[in-house]
Protein backbone atom coordinates (compact mmCIF):
# COMPACT_ATOMS: atom_id res chain seq x y z
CA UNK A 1 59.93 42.39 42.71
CA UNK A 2 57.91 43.46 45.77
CA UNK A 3 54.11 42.00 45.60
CA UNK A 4 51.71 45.14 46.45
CA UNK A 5 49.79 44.34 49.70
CA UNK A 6 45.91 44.91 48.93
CA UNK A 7 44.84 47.94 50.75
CA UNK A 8 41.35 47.13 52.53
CA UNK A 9 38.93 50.03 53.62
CA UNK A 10 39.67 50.66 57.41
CA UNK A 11 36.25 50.22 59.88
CA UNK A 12 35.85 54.39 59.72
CA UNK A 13 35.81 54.15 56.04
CA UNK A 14 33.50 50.91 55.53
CA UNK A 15 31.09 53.01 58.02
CA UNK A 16 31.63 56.19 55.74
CA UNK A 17 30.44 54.23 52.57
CA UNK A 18 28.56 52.65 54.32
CA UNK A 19 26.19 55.81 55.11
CA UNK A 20 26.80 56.75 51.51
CA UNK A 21 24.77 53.92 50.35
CA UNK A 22 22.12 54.50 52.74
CA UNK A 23 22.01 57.66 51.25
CA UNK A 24 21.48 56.81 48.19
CA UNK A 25 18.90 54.71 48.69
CA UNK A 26 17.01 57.73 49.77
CA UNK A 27 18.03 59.68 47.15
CA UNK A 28 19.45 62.59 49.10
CA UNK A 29 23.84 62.19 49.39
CA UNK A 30 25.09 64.64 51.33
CA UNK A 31 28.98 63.45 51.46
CA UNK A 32 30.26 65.82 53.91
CA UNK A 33 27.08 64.84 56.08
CA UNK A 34 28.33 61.13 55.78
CA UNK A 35 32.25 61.73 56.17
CA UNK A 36 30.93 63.58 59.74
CA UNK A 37 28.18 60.62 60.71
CA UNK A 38 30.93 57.58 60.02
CA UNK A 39 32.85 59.51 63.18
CA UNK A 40 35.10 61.28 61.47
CA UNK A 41 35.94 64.31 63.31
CA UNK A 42 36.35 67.13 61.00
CA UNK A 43 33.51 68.92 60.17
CA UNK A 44 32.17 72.00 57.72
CA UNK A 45 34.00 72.35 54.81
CA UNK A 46 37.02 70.23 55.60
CA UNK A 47 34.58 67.08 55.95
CA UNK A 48 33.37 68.02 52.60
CA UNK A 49 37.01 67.80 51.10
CA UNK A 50 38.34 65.14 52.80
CA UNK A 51 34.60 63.18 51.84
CA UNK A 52 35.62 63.61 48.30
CA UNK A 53 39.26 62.40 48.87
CA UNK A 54 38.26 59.31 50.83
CA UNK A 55 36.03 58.70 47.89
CA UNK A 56 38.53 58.91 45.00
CA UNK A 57 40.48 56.09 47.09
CA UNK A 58 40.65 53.41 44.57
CA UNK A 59 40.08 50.66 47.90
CA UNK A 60 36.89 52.64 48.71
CA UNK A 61 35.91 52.63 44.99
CA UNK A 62 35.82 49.29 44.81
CA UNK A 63 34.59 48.45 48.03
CA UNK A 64 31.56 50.74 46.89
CA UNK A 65 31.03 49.79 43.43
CA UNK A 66 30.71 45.54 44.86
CA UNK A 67 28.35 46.82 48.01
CA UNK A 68 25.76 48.70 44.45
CA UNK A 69 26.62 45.19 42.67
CA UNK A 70 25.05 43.34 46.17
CA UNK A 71 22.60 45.51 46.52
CA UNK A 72 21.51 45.46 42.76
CA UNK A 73 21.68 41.82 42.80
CA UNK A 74 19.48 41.48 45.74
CA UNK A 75 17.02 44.11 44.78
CA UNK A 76 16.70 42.47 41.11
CA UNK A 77 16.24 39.12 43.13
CA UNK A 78 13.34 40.23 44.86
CA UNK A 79 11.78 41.80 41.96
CA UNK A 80 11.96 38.67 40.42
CA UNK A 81 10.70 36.44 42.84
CA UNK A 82 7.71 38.96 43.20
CA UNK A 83 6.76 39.23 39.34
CA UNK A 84 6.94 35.11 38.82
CA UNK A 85 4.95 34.68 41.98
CA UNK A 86 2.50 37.78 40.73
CA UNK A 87 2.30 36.14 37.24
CA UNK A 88 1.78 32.41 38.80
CA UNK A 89 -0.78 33.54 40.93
CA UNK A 90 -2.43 35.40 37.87
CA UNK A 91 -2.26 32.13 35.93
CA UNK A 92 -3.74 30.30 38.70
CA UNK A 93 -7.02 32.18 38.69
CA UNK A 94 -6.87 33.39 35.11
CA UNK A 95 -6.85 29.51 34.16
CA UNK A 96 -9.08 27.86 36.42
CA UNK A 97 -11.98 26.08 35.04
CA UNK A 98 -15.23 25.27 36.85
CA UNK A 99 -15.61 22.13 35.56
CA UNK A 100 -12.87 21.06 37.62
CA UNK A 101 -14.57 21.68 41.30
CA UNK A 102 -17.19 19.22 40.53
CA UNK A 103 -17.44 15.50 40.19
CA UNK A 104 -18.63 13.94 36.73
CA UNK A 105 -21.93 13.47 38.11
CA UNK A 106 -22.18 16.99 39.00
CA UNK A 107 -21.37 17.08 42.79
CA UNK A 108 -19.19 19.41 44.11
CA UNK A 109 -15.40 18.23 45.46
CA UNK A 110 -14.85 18.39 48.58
CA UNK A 111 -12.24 21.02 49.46
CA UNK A 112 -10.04 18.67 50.76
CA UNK A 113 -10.06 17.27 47.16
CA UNK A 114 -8.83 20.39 45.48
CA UNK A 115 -5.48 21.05 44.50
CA UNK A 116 -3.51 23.73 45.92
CA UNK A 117 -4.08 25.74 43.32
CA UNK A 118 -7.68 25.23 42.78
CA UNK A 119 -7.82 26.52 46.57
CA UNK A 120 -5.89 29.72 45.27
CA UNK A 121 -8.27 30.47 42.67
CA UNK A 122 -11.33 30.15 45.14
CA UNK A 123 -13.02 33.60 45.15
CA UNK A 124 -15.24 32.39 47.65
CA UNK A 125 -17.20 28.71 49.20
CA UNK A 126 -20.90 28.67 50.57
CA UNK A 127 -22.77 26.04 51.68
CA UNK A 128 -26.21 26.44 50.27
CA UNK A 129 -29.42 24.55 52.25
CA UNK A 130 -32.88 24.13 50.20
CA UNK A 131 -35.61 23.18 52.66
CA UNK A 132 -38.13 21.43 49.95
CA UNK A 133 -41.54 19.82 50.62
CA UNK A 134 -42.00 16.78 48.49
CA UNK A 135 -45.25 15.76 46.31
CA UNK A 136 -46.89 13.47 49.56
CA UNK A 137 -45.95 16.51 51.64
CA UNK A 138 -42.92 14.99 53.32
CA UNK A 139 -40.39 18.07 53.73
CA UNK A 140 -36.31 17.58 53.67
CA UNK A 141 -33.07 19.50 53.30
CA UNK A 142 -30.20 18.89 50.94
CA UNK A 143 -27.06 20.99 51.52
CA UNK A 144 -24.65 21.39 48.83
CA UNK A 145 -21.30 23.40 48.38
CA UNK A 146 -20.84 26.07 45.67
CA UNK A 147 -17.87 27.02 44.67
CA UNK A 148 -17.02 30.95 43.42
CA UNK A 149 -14.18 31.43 41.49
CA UNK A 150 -11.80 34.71 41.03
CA UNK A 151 -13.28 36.82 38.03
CA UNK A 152 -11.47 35.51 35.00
CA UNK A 153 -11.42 38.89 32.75
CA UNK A 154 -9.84 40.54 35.14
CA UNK A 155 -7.06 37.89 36.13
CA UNK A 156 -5.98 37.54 32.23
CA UNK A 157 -5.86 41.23 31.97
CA UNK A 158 -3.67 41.64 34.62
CA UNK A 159 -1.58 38.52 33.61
CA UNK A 160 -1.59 40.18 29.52
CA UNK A 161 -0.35 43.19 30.69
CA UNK A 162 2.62 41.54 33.01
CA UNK A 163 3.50 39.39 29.69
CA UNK A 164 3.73 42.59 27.86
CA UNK A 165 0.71 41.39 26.13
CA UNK A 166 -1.17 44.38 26.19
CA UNK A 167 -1.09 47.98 26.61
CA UNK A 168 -3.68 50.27 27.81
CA UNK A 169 -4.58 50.91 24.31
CA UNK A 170 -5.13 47.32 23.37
CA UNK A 171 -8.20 46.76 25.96
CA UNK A 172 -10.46 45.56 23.13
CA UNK A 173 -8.01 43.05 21.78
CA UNK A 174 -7.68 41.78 25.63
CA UNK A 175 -11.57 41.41 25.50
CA UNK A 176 -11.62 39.34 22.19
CA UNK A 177 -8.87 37.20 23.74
CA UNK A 178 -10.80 36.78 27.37
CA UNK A 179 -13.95 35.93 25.20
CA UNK A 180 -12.59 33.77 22.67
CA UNK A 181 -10.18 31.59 25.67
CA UNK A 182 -13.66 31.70 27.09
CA UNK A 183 -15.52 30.59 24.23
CA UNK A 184 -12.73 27.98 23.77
CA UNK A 185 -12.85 26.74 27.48
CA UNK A 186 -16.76 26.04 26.88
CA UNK A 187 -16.45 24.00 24.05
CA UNK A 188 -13.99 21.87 25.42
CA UNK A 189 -16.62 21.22 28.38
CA UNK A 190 -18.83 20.02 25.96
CA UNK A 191 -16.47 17.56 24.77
CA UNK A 192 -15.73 16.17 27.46
């Protein structure tokens, strides 16, 4: 028996499928268009026939059907990446709790003592100065750092409706749950 020698697209046909999947990208395939861009040199309607031949060759087939499969793969890869790092930037802000920019006696960190994260979920840093005049008249400064974070309804909204949480009809049940995390999030400040 004679082993079949795998037929492999030739340069002029890579380029015609090539085109074909730009095309489609845009949404607009004009095959005949293609088969005469690649370099073939027909044109008219014999480009449009000899378009469709080319593509019933079962070597282009396949070469075009694993150039969709890369390109789906990548473009699902990169929709991927850019939801988890959406929803972990979400969580970042959505979770952040105040109490954990300040020392136990009340001071503020220093930014240098902040996580990465805590950084991320900084909506904005000032550095407040009180000029004060004491009781024997003797006047002074103190300068302190406040600390604004990213608006916390709005970050668990957006993260609820990523999770599939919520719909646009459930905005009042999204409410309860931003009150009642932040309801939660206070007593536990208490405790501590």
């Amino acid at each position: 028996m004679r082993k079949s020698k795998k037929v492999q697209p030739t340069p002029l046909q890579k380029r015609f499928c090539d085109i074909i999947l730009i095309m489609e990208l845009t949404g607009k395939i004009e095959k005949r268009r293609a088969y005469e861009l690649a370099g073939y040199r027909c044109r008219g309607e014999t480009a449009r026939v000899e378009a469709e031949r080319t593509l019933r060759l079962p070597h282009v087939k396949k070469y075009l059907a694993r150039a969709r499969a890369r390109n789906r793969r990548a473009v699902e890869k990169t929709q991927l990446k850019t939801i988890e790092d959406i929803t972990r930037e979400y969580e970042i802000m959505a979770f952040a709790r105040p109490a954990d920019y300040y020392h136990a006696d009340g001071s503020p960190k220093s930014i240098e003592e902040l996580t990465k994260a805590q950084r991320a979920a900084l909506k904005s840093i000032a550095i407040v100065e009180h000029q004060y005049k004491n009781k024997k008249g003797k006047e002074g400064k103190t300068v302190r750092t406040e600390y604004s974070l990213q608006p916390k309804k709005s970050s668990l909204d957006s993260l609820a409706r990523i999770k599939g949480m919520m719909k646009p009809d459930m905005k009042d049940a999204a409410e309860s749950f931003a009150q009642a995390l932040h309801e939660a999030m206070k007593d536990e400040k208490v405790k501590e």
